[in-house]
C-alpha atoms as a PDB file:
ATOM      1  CA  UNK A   1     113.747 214.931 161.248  1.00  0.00           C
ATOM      2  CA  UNK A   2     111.894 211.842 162.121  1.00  0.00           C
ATOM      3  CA  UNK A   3     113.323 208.847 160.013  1.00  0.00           C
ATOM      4  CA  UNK A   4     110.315 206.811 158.399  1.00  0.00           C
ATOM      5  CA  UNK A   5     110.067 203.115 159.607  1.00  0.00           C
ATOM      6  CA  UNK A   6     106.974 201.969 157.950  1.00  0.00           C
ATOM      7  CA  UNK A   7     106.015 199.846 155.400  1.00  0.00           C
ATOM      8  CA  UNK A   8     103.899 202.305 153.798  1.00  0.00           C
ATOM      9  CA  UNK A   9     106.889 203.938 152.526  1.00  0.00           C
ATOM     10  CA  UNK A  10     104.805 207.036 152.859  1.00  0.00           C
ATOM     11  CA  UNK A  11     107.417 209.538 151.761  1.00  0.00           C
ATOM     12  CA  UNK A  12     108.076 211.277 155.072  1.00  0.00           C
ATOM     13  CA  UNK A  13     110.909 213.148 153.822  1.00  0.00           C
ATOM     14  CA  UNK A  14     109.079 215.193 151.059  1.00  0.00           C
ATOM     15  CA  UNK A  15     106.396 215.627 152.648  1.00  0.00           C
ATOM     16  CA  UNK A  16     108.045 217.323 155.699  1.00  0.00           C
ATOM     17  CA  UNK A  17     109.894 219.780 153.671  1.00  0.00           C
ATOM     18  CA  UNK A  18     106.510 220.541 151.820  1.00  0.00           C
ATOM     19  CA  UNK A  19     105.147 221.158 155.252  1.00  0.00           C
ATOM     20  CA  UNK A  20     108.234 223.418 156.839  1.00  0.00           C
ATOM     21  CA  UNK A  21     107.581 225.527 153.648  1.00  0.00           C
ATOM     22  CA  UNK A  22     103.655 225.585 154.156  1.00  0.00           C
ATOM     23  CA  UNK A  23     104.241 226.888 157.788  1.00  0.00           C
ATOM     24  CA  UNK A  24     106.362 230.040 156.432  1.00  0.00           C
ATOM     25  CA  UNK A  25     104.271 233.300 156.327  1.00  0.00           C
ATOM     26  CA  UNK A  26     106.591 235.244 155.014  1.00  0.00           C
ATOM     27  CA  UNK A  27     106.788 234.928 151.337  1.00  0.00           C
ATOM     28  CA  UNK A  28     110.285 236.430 150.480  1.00  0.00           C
ATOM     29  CA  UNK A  29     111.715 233.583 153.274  1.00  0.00           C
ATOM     30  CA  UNK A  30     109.598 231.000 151.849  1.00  0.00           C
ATOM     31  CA  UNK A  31     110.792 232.009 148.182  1.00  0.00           C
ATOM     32  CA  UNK A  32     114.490 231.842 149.426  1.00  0.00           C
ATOM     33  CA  UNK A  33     114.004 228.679 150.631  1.00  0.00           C
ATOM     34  CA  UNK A  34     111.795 226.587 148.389  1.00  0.00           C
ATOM     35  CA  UNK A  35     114.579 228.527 145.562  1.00  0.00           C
ATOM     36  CA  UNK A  36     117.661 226.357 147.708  1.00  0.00           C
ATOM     37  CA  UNK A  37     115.562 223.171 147.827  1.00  0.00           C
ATOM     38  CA  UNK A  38     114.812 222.924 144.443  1.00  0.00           C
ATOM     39  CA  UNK A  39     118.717 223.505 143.541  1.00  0.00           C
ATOM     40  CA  UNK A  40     119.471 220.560 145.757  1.00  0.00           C
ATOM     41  CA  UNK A  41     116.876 218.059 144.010  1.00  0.00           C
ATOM     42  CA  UNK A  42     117.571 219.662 140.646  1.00  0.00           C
ATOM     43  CA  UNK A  43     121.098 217.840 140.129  1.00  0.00           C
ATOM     44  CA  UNK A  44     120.244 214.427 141.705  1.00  0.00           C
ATOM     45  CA  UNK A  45     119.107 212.004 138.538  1.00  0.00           C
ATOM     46  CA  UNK A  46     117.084 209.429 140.453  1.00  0.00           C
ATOM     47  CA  UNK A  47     114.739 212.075 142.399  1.00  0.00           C
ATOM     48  CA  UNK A  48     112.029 212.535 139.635  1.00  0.00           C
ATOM     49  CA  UNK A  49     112.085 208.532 139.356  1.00  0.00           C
ATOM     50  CA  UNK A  50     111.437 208.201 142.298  1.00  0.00           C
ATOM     51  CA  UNK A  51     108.722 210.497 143.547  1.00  0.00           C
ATOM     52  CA  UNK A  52     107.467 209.004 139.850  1.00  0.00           C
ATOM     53  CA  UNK A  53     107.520 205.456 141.257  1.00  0.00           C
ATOM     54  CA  UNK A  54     105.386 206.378 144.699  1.00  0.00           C
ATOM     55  CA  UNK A  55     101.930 206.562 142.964  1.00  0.00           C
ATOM     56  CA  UNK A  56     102.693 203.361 140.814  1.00  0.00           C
ATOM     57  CA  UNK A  57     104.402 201.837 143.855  1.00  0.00           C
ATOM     58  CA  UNK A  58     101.134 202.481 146.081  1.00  0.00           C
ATOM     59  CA  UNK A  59      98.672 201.128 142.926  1.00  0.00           C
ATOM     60  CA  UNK A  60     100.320 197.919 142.682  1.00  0.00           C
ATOM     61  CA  UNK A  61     100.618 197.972 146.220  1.00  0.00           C
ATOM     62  CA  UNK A  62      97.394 197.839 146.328  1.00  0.00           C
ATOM     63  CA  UNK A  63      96.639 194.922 144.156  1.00  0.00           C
ATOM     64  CA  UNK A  64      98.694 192.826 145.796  1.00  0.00           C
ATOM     65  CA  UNK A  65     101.701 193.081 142.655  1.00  0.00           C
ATOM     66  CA  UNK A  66     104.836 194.192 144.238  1.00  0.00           C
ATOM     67  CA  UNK A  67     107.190 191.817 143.797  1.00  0.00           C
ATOM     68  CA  UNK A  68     111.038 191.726 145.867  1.00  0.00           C
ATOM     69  CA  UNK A  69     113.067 194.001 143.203  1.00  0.00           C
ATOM     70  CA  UNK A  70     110.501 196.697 143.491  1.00  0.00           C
ATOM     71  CA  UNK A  71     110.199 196.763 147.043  1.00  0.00           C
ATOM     72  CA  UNK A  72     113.506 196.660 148.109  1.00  0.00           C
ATOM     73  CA  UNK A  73     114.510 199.798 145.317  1.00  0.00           C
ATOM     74  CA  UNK A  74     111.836 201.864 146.753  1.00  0.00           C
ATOM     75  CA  UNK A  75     113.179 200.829 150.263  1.00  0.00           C
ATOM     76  CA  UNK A  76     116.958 201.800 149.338  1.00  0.00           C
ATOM     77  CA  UNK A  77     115.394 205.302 147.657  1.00  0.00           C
ATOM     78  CA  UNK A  78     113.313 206.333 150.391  1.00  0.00           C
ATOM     79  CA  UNK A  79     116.513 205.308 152.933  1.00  0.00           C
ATOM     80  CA  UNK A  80     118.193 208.034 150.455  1.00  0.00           C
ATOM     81  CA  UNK A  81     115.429 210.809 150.182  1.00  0.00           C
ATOM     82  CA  UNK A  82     115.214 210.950 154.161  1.00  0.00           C
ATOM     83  CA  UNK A  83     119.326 211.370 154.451  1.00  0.00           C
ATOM     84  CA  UNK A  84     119.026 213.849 151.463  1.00  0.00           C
ATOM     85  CA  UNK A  85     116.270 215.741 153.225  1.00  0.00           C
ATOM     86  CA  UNK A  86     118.176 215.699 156.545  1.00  0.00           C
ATOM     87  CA  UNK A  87     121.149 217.330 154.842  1.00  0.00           C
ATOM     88  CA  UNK A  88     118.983 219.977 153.242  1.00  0.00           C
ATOM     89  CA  UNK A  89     117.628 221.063 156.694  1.00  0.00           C
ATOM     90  CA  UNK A  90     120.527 220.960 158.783  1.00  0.00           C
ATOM     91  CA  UNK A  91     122.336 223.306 156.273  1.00  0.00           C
ATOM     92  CA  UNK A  92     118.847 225.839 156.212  1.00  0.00           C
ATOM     93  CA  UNK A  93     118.866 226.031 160.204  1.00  0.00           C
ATOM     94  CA  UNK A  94     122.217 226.771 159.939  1.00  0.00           C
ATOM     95  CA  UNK A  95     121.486 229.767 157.364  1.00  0.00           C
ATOM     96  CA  UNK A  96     118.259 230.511 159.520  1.00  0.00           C
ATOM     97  CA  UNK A  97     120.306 231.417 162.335  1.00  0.00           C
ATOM     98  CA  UNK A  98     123.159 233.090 160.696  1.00  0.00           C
ATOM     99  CA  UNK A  99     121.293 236.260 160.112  1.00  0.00           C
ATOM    100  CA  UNK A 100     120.457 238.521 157.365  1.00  0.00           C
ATOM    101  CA  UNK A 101     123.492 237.973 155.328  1.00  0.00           C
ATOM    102  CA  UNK A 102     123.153 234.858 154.403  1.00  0.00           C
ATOM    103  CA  UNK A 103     119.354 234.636 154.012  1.00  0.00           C
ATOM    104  CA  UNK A 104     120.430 237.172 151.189  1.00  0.00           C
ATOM    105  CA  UNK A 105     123.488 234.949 149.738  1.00  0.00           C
ATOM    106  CA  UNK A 106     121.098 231.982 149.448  1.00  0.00           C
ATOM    107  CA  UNK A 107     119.084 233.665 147.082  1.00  0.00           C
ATOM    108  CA  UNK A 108     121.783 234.751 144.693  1.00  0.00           C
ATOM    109  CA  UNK A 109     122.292 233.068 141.730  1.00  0.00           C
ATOM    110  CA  UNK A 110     126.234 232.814 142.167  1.00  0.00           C
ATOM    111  CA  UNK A 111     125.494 230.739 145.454  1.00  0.00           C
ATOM    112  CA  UNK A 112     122.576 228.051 144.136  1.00  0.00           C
ATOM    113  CA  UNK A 113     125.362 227.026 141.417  1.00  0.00           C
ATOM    114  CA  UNK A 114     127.182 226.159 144.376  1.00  0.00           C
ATOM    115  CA  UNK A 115     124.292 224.311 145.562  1.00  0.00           C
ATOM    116  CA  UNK A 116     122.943 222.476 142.354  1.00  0.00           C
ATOM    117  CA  UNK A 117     126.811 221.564 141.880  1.00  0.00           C
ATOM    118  CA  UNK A 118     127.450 220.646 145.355  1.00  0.00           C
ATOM    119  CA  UNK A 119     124.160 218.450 145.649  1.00  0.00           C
ATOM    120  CA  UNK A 120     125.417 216.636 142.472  1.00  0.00           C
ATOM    121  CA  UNK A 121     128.503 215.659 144.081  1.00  0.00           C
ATOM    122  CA  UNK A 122     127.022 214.932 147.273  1.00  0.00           C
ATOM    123  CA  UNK A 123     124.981 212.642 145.544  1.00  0.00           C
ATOM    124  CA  UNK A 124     127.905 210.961 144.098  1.00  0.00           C
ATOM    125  CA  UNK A 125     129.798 210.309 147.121  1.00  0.00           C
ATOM    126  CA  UNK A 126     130.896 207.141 148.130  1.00  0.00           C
ATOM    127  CA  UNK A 127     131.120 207.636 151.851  1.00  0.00           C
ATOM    128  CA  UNK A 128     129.609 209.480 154.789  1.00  0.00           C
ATOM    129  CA  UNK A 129     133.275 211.731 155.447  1.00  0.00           C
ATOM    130  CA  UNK A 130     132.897 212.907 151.850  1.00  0.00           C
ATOM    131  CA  UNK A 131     128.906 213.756 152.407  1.00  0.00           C
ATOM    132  CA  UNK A 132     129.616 215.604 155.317  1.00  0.00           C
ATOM    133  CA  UNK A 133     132.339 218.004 154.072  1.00  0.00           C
ATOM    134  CA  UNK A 134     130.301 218.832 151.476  1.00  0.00           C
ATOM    135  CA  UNK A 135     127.035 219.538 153.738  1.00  0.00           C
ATOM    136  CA  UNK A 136     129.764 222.121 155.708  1.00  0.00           C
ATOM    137  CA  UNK A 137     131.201 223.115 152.427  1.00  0.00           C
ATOM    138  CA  UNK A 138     127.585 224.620 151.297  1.00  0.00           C
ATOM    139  CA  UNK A 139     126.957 225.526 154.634  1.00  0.00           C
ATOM    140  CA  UNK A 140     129.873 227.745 155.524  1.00  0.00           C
ATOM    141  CA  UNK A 141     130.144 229.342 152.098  1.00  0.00           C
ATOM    142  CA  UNK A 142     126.870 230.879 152.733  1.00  0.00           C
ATOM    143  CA  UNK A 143     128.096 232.610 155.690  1.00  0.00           C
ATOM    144  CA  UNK A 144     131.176 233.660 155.250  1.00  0.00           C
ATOM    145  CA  UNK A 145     133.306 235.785 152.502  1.00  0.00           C
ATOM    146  CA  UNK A 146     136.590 234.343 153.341  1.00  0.00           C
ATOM    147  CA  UNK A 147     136.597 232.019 149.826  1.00  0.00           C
ATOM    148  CA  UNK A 148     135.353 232.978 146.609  1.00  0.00           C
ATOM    149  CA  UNK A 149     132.797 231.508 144.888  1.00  0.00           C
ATOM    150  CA  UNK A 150     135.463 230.060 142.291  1.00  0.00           C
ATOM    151  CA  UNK A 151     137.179 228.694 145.100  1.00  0.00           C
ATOM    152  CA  UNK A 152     134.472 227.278 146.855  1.00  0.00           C
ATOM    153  CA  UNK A 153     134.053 225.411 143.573  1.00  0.00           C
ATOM    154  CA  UNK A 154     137.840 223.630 143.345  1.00  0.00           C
ATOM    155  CA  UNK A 155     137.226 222.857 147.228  1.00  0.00           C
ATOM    156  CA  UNK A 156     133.741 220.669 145.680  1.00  0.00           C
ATOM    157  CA  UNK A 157     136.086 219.011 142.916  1.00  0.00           C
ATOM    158  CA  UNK A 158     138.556 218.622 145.669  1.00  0.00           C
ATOM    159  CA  UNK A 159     136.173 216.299 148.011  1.00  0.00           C
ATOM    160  CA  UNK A 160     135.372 214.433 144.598  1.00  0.00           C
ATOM    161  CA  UNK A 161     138.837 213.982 143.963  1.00  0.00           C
ATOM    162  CA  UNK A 162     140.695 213.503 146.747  1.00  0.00           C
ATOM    163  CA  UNK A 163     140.604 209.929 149.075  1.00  0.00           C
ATOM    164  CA  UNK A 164     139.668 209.974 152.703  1.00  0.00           C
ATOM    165  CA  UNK A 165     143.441 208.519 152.954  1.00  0.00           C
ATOM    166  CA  UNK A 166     144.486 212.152 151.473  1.00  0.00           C
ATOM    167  CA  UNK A 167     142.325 213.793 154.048  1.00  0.00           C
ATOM    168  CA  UNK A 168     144.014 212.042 157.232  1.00  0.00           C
ATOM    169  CA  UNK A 169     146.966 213.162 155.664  1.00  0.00           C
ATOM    170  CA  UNK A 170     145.604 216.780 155.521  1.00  0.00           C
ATOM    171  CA  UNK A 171     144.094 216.965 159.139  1.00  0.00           C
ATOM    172  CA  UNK A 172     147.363 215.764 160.265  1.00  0.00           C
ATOM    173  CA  UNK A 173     149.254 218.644 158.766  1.00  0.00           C
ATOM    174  CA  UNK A 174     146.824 220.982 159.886  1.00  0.00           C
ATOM    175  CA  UNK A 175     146.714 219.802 163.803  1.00  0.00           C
ATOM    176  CA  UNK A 176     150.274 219.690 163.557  1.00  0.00           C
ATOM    177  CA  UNK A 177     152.464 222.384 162.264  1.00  0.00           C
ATOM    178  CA  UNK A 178     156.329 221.594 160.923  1.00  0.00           C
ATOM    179  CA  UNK A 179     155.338 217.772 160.700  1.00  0.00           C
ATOM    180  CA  UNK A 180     157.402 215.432 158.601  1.00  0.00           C
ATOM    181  CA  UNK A 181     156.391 212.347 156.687  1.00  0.00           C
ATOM    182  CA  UNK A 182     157.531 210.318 159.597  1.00  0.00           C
ATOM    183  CA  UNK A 183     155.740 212.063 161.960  1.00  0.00           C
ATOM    184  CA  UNK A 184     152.115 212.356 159.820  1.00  0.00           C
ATOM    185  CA  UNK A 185     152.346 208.153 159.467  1.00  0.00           C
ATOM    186  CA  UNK A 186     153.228 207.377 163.108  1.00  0.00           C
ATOM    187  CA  UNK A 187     149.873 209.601 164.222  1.00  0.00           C
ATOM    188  CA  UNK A 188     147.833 206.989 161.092  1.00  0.00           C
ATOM    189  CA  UNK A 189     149.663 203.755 161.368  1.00  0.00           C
ATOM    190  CA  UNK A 190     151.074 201.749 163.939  1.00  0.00           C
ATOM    191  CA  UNK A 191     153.426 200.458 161.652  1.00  0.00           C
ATOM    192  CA  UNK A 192     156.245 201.088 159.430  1.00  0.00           C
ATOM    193  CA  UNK A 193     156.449 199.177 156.039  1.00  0.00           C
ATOM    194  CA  UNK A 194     159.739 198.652 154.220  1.00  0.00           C
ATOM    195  CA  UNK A 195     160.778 201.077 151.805  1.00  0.00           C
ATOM    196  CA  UNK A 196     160.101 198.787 149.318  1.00  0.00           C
ATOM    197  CA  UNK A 197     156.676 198.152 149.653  1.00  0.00           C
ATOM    198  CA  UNK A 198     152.999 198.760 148.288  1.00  0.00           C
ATOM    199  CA  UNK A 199     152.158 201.304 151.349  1.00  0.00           C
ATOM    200  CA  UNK A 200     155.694 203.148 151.078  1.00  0.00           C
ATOM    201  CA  UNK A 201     154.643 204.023 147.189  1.00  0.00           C
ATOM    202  CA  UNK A 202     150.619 204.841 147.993  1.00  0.00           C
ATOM    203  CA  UNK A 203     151.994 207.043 150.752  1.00  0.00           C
ATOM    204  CA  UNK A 204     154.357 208.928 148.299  1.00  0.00           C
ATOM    205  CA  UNK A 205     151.598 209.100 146.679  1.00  0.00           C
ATOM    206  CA  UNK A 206     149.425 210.431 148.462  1.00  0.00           C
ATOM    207  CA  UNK A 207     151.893 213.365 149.913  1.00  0.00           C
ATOM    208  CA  UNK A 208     152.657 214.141 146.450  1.00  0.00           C
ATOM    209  CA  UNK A 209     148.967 214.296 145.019  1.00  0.00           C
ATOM    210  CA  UNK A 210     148.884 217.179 147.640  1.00  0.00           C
ATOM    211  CA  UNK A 211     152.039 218.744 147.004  1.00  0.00           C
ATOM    212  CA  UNK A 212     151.299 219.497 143.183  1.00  0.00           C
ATOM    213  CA  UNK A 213     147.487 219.832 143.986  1.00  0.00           C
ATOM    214  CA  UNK A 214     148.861 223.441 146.290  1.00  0.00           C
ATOM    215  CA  UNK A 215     147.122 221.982 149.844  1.00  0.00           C
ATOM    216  CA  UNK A 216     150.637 221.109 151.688  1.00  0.00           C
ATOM    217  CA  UNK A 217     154.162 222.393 151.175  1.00  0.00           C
ATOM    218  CA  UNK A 218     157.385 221.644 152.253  1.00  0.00           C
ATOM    219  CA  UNK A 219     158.936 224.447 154.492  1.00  0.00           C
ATOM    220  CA  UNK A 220     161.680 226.461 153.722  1.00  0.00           C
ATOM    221  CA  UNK A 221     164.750 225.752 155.401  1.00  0.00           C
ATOM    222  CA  UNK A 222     165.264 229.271 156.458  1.00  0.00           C
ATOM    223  CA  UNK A 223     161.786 229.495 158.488  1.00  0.00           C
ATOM    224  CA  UNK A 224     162.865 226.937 160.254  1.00  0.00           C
ATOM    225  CA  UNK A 225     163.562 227.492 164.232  1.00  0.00           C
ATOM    226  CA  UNK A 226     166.829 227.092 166.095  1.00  0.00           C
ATOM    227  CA  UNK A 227     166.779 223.797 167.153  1.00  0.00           C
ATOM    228  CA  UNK A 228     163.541 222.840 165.682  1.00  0.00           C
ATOM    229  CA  UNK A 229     164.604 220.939 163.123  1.00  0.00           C
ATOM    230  CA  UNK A 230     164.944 217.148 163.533  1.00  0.00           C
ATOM    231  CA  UNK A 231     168.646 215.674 163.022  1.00  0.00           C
ATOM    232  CA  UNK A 232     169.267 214.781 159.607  1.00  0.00           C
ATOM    233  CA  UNK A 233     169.175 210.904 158.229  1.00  0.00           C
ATOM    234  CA  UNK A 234     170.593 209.512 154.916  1.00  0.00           C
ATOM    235  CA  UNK A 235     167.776 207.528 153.338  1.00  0.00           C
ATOM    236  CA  UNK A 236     167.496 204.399 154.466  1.00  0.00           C
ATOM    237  CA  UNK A 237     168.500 202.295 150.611  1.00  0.00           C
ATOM    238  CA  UNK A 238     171.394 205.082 150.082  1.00  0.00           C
ATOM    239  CA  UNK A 239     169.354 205.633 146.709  1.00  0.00           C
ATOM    240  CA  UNK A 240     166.561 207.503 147.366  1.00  0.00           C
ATOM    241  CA  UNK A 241     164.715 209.442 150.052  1.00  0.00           C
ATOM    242  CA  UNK A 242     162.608 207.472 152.661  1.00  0.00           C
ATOM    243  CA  UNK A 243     158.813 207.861 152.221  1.00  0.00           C
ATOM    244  CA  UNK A 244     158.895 208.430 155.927  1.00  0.00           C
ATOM    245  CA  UNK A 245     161.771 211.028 156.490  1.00  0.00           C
ATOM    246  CA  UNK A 246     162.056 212.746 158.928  1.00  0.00           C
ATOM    247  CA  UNK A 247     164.062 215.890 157.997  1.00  0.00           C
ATOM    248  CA  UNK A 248     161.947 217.758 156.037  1.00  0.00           C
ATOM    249  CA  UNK A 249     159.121 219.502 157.356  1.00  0.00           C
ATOM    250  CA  UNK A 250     155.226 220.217 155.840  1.00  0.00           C
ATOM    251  CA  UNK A 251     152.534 222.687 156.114  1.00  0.00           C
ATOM    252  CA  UNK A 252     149.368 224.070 155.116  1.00  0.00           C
ATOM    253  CA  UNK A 253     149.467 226.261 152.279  1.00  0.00           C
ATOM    254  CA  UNK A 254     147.051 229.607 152.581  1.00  0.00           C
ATOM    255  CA  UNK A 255     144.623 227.507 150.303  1.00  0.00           C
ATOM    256  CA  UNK A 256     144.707 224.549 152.076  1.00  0.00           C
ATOM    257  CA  UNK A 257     144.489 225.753 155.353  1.00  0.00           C
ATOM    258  CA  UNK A 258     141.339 227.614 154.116  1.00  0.00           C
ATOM    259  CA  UNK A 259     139.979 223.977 152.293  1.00  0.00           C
ATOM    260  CA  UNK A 260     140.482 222.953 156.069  1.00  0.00           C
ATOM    261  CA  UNK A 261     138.275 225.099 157.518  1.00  0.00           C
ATOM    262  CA  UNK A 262     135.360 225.421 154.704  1.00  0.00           C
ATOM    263  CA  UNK A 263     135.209 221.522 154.848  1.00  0.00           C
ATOM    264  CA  UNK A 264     136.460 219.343 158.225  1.00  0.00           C
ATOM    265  CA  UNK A 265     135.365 222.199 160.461  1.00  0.00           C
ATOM    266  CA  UNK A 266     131.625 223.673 161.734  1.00  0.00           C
ATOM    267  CA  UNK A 267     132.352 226.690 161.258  1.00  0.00           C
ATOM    268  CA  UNK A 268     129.295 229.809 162.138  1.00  0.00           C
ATOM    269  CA  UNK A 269     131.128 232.687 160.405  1.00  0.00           C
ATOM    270  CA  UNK A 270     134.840 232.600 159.304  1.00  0.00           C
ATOM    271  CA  UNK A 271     136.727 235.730 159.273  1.00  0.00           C
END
């Protein structure tokens, strides 16, 4: 997709999905896909406004009234519509080349919830890592049957939820199995904060937030390997147990290892 650069603020990014649709002869493909772009405007508020604003924009345009304010919101909005319409195509090559099956699960009514919801929350998102999990998220659950649709929901509230502080923690777990708390901060920090501090809490924190929220788990002692297991250490104040120990060990649950692969990997078909 070619990013628009002009003043004209010509609305590229609709028109070029208007076009990609106008090229498709056949009608059930065209149906299927005009049915998942219209879920993914549906949910996003300032849309309407904006495709609204382009004839009123070009008027006063026109006239010679356009003051600062107005250009530079129609400048931030079409900066959005072309990264929204980007998004949108990526994902329907992706379907377009996964075959039959998911051409079919597109058009189901069970999968554009998924859609209108995800869009919502892609919408929402505060930062490209967030954006992108969700664009995989929508992407993968059209192509594969490994999640259920209720699942594929928690994983969207998940994204929403969780920080991108939770999901270095999570990649770390995942990339390395029987990892301790020690072991997951050394691979995301240089350094080691006192036990004491701000950074020793927010990491508790965050390894709790995915204990109770069934992504991680603490293995059991008796799975663990001769010799595997590092030496044992008495917390550090003699009160409490460090925030970076390094006894006991952490893993993907079933759940989170499949949150893993729905949303930090590009995945063409999971089995």
């Amino acid at each position: 997709m070619s990013v628009n650069t002009s003043e004209t603020l010509a609305f590229d990014s609709i028109e070029e999905l208007r076009t990609k649709l106008a090229k498709i002869n056949d009608q059930e493909k065209k149906a299927r896909l005009t049915r998942f772009i219209v879920s993914a405007l549906s949910n996003i508020p300032w849309i309407g406004g904006f495709i609204g604003a382009g004839s009123a924009f070009h008027a006063e345009r026109e006239q010679g009234r356009i003051n600062d304010l107005q250009r530079l919101w129609m400048e931030e909005h079409q900066r959005k519509i072309e990264e929204l319409a980007h998004v949108i195509f990526r994902i329907l090559d992706k379907i377009e080349s996964a075959g039959a099956e998911a051409q079919e699960r597109i058009a189901s009514e069970e999968y554009q919830s998924l859609v209108r919801k995800g869009f919502r929350e892609w919408n929402d998102a505060e930062t490209t890592e967030k954006k992108e999990c969700i664009r995989r998220l929508l992407t993968n659950a059209s192509t594969s049957t490994m999640s259920t649709d209720d699942m594929v929901r928690l994983f969207i509230d998940w994204i929403k939820t969780y920080h991108e502080t939770h999901f270095m923690v999570i990649r770390e777990v995942y990339k390395h199995q029987s990892i301790t708390r020690k072991q997951i901060w050394s691979n995301i920090s240089s350094i080691e904060p006192a036990e004491d501090s701000i950074e020793a809490d927010l990491y508790k924190l965050l390894i709790r937030d995915l204990s109770t929220g069934g992504i991680i788990r603490q293995i059991k002692k008796s799975t663990y390997l001769e010799g595997e297991r590092p030496a044992t250490k008495p917390p550090k104040n003699g009160k409490y147990k460090s925030a970076f120990d390094d006894v006991e060990q952490y893993e993907l649950t079933e759940l989170g290892r499949c949150f893993v692969h729905y949303t930090m990997e590009e995945v063409e078909q999971i089995r």
